[in-house]
Protein backbone atom coordinates (compact mmCIF):
# COMPACT_ATOMS: atom_id res chain seq x y z
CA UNK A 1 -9.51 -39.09 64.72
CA UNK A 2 -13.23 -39.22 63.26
CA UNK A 3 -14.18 -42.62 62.12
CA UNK A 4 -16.00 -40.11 59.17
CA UNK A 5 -12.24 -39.59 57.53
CA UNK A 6 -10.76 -43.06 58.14
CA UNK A 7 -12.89 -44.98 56.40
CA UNK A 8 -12.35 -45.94 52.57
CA UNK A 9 -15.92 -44.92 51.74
CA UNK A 10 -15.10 -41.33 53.40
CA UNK A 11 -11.99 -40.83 52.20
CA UNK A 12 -13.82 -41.79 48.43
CA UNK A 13 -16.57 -39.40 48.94
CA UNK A 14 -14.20 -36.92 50.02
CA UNK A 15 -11.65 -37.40 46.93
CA UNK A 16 -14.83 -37.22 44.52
CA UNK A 17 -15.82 -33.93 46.72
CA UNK A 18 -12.26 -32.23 46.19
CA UNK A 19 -12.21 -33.07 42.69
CA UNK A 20 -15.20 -31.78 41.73
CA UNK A 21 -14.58 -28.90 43.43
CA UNK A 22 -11.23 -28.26 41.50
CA UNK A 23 -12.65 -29.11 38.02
CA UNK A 24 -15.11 -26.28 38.54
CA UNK A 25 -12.24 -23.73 38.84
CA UNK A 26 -10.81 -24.95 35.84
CA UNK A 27 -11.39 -22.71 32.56
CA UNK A 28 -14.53 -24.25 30.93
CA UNK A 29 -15.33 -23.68 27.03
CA UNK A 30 -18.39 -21.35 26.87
CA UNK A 31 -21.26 -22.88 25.80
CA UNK A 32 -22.43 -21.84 21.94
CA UNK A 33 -23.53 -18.18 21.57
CA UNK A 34 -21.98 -17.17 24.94
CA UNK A 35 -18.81 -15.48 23.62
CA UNK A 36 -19.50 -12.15 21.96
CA UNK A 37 -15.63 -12.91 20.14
CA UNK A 38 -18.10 -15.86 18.34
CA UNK A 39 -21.32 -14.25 18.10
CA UNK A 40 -19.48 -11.09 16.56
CA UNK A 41 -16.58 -12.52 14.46
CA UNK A 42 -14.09 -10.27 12.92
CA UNK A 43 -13.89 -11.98 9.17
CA UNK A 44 -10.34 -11.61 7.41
CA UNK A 45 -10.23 -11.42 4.09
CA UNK A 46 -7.78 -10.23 0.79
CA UNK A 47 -7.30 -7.20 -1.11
CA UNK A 48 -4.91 -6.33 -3.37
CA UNK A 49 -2.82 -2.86 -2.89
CA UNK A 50 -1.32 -1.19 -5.49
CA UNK A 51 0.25 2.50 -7.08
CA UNK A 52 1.52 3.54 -10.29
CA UNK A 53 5.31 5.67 -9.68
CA UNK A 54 7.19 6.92 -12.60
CA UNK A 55 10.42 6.20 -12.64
CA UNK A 56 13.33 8.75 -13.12
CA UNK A 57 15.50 8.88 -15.77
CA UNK A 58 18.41 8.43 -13.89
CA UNK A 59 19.37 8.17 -10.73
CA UNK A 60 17.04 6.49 -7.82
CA UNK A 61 15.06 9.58 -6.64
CA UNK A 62 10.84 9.72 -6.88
CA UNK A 63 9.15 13.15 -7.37
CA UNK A 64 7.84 14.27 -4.22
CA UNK A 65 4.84 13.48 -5.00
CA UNK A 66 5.72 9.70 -5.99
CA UNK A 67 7.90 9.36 -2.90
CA UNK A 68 4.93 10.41 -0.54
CA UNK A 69 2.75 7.88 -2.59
CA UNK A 70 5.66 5.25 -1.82
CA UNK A 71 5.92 5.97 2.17
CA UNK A 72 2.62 5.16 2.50
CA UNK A 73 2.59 2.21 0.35
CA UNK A 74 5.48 0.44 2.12
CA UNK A 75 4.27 1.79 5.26
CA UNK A 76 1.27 -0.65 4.66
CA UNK A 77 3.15 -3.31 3.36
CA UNK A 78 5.34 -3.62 6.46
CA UNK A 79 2.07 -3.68 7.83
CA UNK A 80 -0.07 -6.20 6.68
CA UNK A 81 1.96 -7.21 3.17
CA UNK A 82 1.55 -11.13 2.83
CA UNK A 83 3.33 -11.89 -0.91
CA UNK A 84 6.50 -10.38 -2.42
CA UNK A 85 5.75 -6.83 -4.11
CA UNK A 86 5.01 -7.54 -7.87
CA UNK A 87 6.57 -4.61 -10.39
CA UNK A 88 4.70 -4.51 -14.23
CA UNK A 89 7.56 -2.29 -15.75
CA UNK A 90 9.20 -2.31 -18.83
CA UNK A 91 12.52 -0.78 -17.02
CA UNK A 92 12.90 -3.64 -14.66
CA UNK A 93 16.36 -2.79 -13.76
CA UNK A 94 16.06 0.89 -13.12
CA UNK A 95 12.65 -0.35 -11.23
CA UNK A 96 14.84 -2.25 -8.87
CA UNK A 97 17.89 -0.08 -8.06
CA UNK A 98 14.71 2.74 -7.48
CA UNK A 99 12.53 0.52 -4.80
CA UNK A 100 16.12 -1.26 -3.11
CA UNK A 101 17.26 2.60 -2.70
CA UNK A 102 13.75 3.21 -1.04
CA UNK A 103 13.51 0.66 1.27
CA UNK A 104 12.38 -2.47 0.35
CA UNK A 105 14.70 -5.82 0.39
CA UNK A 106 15.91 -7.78 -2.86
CA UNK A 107 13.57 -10.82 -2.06
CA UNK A 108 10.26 -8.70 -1.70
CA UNK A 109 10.57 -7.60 -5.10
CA UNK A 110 9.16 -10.15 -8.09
CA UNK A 111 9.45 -8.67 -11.38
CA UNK A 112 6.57 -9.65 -13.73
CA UNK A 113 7.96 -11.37 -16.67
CA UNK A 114 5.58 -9.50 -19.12
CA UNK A 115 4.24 -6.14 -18.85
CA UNK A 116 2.24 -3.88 -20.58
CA UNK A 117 2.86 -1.07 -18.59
CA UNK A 118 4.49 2.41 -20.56
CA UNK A 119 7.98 3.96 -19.39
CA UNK A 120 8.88 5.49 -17.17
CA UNK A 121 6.23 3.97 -15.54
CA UNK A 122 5.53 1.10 -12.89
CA UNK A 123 3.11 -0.50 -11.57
CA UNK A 124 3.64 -1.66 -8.50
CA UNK A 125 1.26 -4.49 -6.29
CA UNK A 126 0.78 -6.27 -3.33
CA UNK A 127 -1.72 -8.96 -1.52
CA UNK A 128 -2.71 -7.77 1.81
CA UNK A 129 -4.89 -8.81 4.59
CA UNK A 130 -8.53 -6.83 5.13
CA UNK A 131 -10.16 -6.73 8.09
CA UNK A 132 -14.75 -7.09 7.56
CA UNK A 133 -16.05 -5.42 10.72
CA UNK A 134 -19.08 -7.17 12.54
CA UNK A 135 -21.98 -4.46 11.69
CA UNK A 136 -23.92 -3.94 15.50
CA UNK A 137 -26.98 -2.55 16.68
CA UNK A 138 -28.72 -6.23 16.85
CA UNK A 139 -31.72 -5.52 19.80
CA UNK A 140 -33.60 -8.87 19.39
CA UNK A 141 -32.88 -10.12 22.53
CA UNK A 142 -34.44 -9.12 25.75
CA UNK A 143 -32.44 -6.74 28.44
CA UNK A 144 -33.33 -8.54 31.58
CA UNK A 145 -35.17 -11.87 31.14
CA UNK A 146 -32.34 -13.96 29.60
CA UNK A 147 -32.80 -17.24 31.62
CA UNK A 148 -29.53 -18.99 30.56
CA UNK A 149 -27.33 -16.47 31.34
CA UNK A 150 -26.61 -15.63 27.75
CA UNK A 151 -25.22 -12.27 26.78
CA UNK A 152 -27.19 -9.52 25.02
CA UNK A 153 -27.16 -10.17 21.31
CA UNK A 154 -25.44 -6.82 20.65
CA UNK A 155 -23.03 -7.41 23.68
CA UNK A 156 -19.76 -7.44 22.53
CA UNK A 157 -20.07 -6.02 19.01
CA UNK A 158 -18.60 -2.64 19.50
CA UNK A 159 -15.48 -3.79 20.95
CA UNK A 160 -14.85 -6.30 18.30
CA UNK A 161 -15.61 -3.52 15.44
CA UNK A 162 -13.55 -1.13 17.04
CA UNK A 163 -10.66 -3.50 16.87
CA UNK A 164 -11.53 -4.72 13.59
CA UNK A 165 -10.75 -1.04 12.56
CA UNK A 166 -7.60 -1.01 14.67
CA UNK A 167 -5.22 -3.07 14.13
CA UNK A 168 -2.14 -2.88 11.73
CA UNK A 169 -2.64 -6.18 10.66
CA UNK A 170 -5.52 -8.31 10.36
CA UNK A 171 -3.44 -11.25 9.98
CA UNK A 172 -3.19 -11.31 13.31
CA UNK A 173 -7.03 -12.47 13.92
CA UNK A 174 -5.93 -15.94 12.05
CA UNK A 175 -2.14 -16.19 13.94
CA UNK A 176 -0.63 -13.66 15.66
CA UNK A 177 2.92 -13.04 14.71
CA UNK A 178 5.37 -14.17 16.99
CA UNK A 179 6.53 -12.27 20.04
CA UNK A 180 9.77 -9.83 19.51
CA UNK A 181 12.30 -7.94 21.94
CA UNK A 182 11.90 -4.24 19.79
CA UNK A 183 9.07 -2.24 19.98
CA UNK A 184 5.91 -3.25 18.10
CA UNK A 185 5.61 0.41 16.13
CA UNK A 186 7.80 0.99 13.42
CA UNK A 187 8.89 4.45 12.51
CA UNK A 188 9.70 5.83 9.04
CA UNK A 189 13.00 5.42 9.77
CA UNK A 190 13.09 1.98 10.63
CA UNK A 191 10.71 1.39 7.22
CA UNK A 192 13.91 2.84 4.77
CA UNK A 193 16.42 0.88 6.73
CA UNK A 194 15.07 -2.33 7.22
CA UNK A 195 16.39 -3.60 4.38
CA UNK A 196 19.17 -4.64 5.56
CA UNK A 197 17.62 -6.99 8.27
CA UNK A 198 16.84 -10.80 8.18
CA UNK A 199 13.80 -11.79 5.44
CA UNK A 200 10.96 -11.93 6.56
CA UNK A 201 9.38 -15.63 6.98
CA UNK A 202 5.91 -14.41 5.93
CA UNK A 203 7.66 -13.92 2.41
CA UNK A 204 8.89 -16.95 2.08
CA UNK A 205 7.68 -20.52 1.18
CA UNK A 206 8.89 -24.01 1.98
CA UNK A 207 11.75 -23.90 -0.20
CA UNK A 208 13.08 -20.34 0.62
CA UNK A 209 11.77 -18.79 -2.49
CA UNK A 210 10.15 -15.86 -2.31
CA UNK A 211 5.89 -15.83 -2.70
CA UNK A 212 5.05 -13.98 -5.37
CA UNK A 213 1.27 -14.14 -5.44
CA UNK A 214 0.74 -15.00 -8.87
């Protein structure tokens, strides 16, 4: 064998060679203003969601017109609803048998202690995340001469606006929610019916009690 790979100084040389070798393979943070996901940032922010329904007087069934308005409402609530669903009425009772019958579960319903609102009327409200899409069409930087290998400063933008506008829930640019067997879509179906599943974590605080957002 080679005297070069049986010596100690070799066999350093060589380690140090190997290793640098590896730790250049390994996933490196890119340096600042190198990642378009940085240099075009999809900012999350609040909003607060809300409808007026009037409720019936008697039974649990919305006009048609109410009941479309509702769909949609919950629809966006499974969505991207972050606090319990918070009802101004001053028919609290028939308010809750009428939004249980349509879908929603007994702990994502907080019933304001004082409202102001008229019968048969409700009002009801929910906190709810909002995406703010990067705006693009930044040119500044030059096309070809970009010594440091730094990307275009409009590179990226489109594709982060684009999912901005996508996504059901823009929660999931702070934490995405945890991984699940079922499929991620829901169907109107599984919206009316999913009250009698598990509560949902995201509505609850420390304690177990429900967040009401006020």
């Amino acid at each position: 064998m080679s005297n070069f790979f049986t010596s100690p100084i070799s066999r350093l040389v060589l380690a140090g060679f190997v290793a640098a070798a590896l730790s250049g393979c390994a996933d490196q943070p890119k340096p600042e203003g190198h990642d378009f996901r940085q240099n075009h940032k999809v900012q999350v922010t609040n909003e607060q969601v809300s409808i007026s329904i009037a409720l019936p007087q008697s039974g649990t069934e919305l006009s048609p017109a109410d009941a479309s308005r509702f769909k949609r409402f919950l629809r966006d609530y499974v969505q991207r609803g972050r606090t319990a669903v918070t009802v101004e009425t001053v028919q609290p009772t028939v308010a809750r048998d009428v939004l249980l019958s349509l879908g929603l579960r007994d702990n994502e319903i907080f019933l304001a202690p004082a409202a102001t609102v008229k019968a048969p009327n409700a009002l009801l409200s929910f906190t709810a995340n909002k995406a703010i899409s990067p705006e693009c069409g930044d040119w500044s930087s030059s096309p070809s001469l970009i010594w440091d290998n730094k990307p275009h400063s409009n590179f990226g933008c489109s594709i982060q606006r684009n999912t901005s506008k996508m996504v059901a829930d823009p929660g999931d640019f702070i934490q995405a929610k945890p991984t699940a067997g079922g499929s991620a879509s829901r169907t109107d179906a599984d919206i009316f019916t999913h009250q009698s599943g598990a509560p949902k974590t995201r509505l609850l605080d420390g304690s177990g009690a429900a967040i009401t957002g006020q």
